[in-house]
PDB file of N, CA and C in Angstrom:
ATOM      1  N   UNK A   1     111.699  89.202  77.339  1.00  0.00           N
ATOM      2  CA  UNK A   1     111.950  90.580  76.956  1.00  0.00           C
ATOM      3  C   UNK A   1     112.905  90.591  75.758  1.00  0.00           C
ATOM      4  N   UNK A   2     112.706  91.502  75.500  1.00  0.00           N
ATOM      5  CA  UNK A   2     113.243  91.847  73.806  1.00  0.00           C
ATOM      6  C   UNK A   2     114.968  92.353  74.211  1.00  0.00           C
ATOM      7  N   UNK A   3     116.098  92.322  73.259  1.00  0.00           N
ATOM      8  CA  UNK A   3     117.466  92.415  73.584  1.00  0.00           C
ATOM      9  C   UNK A   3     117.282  93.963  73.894  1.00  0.00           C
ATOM     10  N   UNK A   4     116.589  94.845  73.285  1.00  0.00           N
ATOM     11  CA  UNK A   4     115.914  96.443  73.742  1.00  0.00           C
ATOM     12  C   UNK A   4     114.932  97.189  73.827  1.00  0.00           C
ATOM     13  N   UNK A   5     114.959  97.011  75.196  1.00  0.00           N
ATOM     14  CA  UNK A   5     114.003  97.048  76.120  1.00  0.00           C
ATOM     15  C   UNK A   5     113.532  98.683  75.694  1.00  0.00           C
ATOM     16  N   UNK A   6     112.167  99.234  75.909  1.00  0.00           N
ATOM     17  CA  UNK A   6     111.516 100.202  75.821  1.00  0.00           C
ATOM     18  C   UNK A   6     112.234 101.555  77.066  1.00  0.00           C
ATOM     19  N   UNK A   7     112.459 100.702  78.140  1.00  0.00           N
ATOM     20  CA  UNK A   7     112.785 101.367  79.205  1.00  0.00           C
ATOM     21  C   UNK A   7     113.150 100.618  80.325  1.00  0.00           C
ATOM     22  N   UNK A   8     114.335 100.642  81.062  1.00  0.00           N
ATOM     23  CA  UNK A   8     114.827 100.157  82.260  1.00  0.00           C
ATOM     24  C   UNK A   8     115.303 101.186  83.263  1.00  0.00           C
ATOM     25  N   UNK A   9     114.193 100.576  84.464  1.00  0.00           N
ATOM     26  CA  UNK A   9     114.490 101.751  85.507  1.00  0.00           C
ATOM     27  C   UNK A   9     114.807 101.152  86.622  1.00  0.00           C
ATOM     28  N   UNK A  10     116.300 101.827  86.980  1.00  0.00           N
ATOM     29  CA  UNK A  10     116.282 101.198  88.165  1.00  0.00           C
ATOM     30  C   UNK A  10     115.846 101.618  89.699  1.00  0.00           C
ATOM     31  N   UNK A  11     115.328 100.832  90.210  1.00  0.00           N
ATOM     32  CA  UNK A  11     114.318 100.876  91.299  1.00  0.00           C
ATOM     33  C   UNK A  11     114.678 100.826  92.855  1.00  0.00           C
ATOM     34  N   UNK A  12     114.366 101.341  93.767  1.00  0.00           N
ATOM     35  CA  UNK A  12     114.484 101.167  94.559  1.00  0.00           C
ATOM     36  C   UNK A  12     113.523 101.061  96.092  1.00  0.00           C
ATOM     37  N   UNK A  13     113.037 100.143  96.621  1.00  0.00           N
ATOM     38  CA  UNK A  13     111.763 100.118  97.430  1.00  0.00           C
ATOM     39  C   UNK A  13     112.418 100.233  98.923  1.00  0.00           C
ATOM     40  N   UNK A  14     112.028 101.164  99.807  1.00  0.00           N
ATOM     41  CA  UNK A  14     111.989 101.083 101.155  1.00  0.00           C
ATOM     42  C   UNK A  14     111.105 100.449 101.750  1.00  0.00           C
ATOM     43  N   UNK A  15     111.492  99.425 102.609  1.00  0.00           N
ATOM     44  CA  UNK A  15     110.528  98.776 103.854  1.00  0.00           C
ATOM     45  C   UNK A  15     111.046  99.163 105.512  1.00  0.00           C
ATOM     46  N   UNK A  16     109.791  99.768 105.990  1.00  0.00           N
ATOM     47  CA  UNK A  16     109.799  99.508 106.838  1.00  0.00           C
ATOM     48  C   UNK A  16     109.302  98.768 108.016  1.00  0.00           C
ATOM     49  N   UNK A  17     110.278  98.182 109.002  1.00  0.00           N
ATOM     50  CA  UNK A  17     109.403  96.748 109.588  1.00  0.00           C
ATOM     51  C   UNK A  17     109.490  97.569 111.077  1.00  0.00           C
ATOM     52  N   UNK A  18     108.656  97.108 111.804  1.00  0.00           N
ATOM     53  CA  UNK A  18     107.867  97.324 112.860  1.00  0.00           C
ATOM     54  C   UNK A  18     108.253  96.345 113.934  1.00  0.00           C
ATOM     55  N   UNK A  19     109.578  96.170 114.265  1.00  0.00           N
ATOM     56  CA  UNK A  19     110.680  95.273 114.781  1.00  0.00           C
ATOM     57  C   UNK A  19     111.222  95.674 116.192  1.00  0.00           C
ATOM     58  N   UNK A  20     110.314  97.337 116.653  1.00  0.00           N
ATOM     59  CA  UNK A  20     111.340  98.282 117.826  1.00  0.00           C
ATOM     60  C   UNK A  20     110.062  98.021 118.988  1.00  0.00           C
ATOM     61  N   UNK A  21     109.500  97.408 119.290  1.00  0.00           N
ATOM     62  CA  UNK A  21     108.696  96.742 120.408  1.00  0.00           C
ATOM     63  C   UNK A  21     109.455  96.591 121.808  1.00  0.00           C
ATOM     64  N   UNK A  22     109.118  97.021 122.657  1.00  0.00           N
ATOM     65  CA  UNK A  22     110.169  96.704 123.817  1.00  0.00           C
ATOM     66  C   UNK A  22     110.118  94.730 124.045  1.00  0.00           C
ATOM     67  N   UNK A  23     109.054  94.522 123.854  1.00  0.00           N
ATOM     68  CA  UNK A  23     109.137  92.669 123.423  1.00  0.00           C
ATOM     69  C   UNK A  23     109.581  92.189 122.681  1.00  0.00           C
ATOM     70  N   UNK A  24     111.158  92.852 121.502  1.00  0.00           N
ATOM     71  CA  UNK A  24     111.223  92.497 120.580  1.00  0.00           C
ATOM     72  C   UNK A  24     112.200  91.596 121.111  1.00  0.00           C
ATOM     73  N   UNK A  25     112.774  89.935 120.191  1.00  0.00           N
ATOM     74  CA  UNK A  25     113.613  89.459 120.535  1.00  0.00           C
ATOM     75  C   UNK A  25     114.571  89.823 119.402  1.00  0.00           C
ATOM     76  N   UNK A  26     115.672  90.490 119.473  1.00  0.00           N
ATOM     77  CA  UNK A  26     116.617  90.629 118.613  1.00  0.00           C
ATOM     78  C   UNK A  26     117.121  89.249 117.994  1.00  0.00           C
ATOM     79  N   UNK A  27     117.311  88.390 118.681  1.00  0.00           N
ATOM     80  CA  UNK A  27     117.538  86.980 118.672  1.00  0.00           C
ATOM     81  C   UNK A  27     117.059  86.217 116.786  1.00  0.00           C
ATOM     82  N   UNK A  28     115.661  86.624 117.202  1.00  0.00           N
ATOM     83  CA  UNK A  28     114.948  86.766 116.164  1.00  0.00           C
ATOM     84  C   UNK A  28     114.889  86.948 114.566  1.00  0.00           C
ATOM     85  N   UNK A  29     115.635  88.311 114.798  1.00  0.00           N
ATOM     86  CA  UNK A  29     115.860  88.995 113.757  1.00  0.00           C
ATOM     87  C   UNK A  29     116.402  88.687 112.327  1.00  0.00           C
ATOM     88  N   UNK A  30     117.156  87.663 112.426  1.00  0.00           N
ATOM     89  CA  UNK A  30     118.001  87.250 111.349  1.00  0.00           C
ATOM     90  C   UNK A  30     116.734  85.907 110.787  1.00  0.00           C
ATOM     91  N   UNK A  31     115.736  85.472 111.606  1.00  0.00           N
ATOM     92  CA  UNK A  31     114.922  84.716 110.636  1.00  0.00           C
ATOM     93  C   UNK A  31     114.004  85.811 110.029  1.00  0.00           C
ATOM     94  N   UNK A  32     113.148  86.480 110.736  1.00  0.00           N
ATOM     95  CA  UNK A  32     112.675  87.723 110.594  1.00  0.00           C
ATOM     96  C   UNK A  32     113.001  88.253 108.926  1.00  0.00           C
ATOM     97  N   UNK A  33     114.404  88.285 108.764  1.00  0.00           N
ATOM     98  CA  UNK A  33     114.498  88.972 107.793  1.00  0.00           C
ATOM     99  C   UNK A  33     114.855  87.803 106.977  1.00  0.00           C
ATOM    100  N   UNK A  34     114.980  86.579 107.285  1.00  0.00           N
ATOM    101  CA  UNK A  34     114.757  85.613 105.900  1.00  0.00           C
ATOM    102  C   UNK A  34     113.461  85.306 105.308  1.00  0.00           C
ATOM    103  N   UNK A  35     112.669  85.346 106.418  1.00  0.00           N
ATOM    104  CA  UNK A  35     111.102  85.120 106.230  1.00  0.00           C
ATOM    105  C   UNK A  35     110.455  85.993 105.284  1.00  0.00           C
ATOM    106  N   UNK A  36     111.089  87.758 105.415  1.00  0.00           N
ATOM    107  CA  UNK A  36     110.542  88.740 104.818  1.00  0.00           C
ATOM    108  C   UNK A  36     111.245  89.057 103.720  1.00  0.00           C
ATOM    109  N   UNK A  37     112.334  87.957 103.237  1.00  0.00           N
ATOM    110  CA  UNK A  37     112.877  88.203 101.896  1.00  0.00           C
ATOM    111  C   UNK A  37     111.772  87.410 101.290  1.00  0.00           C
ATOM    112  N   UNK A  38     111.646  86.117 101.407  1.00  0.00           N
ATOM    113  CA  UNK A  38     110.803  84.983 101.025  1.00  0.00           C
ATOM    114  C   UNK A  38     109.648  85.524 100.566  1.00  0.00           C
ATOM    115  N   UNK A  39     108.825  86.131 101.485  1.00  0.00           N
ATOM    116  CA  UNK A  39     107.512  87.020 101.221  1.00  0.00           C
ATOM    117  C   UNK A  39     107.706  87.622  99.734  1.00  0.00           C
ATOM    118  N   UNK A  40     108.326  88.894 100.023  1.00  0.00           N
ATOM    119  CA  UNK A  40     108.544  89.779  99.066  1.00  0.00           C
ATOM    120  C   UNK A  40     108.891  89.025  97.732  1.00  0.00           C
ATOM    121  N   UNK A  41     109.411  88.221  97.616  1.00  0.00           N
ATOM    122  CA  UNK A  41     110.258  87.418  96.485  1.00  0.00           C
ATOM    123  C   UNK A  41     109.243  87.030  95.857  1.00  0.00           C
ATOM    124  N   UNK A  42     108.017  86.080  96.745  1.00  0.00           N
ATOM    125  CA  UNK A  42     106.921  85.240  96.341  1.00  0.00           C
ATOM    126  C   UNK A  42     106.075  86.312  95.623  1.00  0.00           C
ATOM    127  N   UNK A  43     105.824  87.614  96.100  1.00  0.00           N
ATOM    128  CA  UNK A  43     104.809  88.949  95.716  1.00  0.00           C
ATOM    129  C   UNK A  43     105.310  88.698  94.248  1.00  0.00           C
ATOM    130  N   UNK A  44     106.724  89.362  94.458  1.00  0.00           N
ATOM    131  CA  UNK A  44     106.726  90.060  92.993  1.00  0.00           C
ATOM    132  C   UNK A  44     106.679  88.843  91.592  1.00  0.00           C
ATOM    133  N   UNK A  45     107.045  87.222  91.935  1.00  0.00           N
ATOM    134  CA  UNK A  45     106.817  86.252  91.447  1.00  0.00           C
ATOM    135  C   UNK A  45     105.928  86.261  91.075  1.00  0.00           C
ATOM    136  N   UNK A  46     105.008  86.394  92.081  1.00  0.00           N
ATOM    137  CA  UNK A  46     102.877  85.950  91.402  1.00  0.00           C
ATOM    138  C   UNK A  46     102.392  86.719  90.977  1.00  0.00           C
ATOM    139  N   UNK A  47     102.926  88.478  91.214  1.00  0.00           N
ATOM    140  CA  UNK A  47     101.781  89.340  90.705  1.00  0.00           C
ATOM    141  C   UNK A  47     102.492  89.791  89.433  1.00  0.00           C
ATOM    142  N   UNK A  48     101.567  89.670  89.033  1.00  0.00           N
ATOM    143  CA  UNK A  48     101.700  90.155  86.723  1.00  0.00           C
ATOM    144  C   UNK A  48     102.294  91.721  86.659  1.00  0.00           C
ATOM    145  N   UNK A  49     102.107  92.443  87.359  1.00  0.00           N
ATOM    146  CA  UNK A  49     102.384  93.626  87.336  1.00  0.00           C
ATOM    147  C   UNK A  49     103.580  94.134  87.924  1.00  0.00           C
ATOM    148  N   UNK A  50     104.353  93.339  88.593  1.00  0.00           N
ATOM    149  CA  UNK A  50     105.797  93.072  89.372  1.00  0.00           C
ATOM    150  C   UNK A  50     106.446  92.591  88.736  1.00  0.00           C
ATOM    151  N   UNK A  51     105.875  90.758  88.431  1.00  0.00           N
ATOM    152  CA  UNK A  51     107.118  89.997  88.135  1.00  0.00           C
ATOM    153  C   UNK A  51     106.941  89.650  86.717  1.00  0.00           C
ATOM    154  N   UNK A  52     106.413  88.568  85.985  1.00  0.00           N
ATOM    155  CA  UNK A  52     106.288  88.216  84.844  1.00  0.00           C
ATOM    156  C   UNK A  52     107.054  88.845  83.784  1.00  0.00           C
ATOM    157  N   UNK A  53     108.541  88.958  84.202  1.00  0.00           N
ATOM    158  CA  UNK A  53     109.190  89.411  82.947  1.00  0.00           C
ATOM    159  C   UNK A  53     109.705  90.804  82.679  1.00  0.00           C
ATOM    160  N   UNK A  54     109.218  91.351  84.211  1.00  0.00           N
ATOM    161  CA  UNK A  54     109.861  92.811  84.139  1.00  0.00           C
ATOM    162  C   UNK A  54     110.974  92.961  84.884  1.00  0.00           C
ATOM    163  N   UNK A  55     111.257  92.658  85.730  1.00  0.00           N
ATOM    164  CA  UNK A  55     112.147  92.319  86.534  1.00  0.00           C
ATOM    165  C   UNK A  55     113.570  91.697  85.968  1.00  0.00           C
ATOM    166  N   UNK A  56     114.836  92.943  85.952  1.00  0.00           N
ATOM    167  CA  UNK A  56     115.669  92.356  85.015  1.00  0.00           C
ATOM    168  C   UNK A  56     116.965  92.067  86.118  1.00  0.00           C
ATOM    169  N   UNK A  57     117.319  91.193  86.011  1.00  0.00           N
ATOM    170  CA  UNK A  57     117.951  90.285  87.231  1.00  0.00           C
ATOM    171  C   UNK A  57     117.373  89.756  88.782  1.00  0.00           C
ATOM    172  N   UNK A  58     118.292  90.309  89.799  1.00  0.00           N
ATOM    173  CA  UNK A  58     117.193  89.527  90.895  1.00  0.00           C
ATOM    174  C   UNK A  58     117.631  90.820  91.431  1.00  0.00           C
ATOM    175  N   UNK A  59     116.495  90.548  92.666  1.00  0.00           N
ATOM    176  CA  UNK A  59     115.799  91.329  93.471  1.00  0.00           C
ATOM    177  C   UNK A  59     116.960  91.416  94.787  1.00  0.00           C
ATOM    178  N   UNK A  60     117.336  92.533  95.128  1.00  0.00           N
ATOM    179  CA  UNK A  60     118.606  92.847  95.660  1.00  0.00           C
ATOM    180  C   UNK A  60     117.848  93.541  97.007  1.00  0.00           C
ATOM    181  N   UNK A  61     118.318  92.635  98.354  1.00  0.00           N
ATOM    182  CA  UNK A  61     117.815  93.313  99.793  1.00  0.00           C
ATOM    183  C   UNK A  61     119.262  93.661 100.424  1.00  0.00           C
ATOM    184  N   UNK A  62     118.939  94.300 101.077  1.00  0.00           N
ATOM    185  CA  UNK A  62     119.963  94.882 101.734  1.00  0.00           C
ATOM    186  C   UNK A  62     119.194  95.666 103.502  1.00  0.00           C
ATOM    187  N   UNK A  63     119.507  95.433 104.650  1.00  0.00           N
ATOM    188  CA  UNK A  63     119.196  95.453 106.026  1.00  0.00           C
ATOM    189  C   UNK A  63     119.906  96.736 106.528  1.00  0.00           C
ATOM    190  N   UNK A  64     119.169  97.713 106.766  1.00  0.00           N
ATOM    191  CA  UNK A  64     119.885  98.684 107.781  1.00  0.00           C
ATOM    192  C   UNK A  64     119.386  98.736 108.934  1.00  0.00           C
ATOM    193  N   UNK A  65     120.303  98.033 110.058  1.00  0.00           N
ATOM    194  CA  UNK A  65     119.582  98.122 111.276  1.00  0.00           C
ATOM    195  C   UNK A  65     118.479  96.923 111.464  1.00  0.00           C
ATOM    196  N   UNK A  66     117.306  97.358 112.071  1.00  0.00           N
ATOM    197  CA  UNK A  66     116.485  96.504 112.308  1.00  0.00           C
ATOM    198  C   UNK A  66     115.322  96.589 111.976  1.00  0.00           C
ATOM    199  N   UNK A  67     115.169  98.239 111.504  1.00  0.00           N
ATOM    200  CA  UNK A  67     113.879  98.076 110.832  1.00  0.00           C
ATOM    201  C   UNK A  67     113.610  98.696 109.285  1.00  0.00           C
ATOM    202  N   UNK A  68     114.632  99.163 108.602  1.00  0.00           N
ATOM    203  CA  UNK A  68     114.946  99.199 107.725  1.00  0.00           C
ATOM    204  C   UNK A  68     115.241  98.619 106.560  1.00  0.00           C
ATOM    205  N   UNK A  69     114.641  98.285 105.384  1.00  0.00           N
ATOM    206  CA  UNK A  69     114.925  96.850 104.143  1.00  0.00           C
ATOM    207  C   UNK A  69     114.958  98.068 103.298  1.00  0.00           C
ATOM    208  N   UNK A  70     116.024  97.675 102.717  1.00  0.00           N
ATOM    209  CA  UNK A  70     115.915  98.284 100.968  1.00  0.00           C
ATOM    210  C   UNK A  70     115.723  96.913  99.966  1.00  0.00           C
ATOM    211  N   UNK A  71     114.613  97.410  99.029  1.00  0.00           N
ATOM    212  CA  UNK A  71     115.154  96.735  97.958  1.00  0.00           C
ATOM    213  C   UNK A  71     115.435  97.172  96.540  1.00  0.00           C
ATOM    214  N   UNK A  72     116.029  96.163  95.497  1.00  0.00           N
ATOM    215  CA  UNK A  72     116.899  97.498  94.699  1.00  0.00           C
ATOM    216  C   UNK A  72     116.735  96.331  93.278  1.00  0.00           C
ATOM    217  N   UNK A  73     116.212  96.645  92.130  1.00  0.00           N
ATOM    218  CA  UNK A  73     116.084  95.865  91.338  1.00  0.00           C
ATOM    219  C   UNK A  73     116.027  96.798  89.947  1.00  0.00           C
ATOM    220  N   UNK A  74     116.010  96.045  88.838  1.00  0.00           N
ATOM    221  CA  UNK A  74     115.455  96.937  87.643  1.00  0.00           C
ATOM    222  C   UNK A  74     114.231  96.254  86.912  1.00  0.00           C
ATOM    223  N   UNK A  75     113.399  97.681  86.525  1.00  0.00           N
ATOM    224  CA  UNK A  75     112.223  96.902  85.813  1.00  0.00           C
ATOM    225  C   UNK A  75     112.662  97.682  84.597  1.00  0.00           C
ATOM    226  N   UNK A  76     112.205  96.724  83.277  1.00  0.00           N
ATOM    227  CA  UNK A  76     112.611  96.733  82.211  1.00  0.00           C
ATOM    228  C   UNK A  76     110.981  96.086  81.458  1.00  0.00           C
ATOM    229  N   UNK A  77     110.417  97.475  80.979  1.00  0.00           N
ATOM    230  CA  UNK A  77     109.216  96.377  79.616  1.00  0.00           C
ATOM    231  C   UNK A  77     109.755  97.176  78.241  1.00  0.00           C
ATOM    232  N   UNK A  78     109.463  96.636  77.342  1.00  0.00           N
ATOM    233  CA  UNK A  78     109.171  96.148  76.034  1.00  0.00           C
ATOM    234  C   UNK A  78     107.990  96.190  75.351  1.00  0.00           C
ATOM    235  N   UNK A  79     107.564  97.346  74.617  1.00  0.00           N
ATOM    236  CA  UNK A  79     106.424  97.595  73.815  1.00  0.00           C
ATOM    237  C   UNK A  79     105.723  96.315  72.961  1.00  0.00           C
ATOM    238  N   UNK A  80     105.422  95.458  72.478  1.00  0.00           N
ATOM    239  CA  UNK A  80     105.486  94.722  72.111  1.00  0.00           C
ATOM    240  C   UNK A  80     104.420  95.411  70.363  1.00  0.00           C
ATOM    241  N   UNK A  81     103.894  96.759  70.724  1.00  0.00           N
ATOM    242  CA  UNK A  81     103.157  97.425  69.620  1.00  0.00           C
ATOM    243  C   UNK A  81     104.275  98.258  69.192  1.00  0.00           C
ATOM    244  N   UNK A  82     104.372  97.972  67.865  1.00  0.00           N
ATOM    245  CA  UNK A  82     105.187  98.729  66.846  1.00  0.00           C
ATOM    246  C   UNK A  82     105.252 100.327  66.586  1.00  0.00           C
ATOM    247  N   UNK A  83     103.703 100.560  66.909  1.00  0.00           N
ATOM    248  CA  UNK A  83     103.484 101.927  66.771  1.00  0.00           C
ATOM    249  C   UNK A  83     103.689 102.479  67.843  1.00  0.00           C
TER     250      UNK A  83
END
């Protein structure tokens, strides 16, 4: 990306996880939510329309509770056409 950028917005994605099961093991939970950083991380990595360069720093999670994920990042492109 260019030193000025066309537009940087900062973003914010709600997840919600499906974690309130009366079978749930709370126990659990803390891989649960390493597993589902990993995921998400890998998405926005591979897909062209996420990651490849729009994405301006890293990808910021944050846990409310147990079924609640925020994530919080900025996307930033760069016209690369003059006109």
């Amino acid at each position: 990306m260019s030193d000025f950028p066309d537009y940087e917005v900062s973003t914010r994605v709600t997840f919600l996880l499906q974690c309130d099961s009366p079978e749930f093991n709370s126990l659990l939970l803390p891989n649960i939510q390493k597993e589902f950083v990993k995921h998400v991380q890998s998405v926005y990595e591979h897909d062209d329309t996420l990651g490849n360069g729009y994405v301006q720093g890293d990808l910021t999670f944050s846990f409310q509770g147990s079924r609640t994920v925020y994530l919080d990042y900025v996307f930033e492109c760069c016209d690369e056409n003059e006109a």
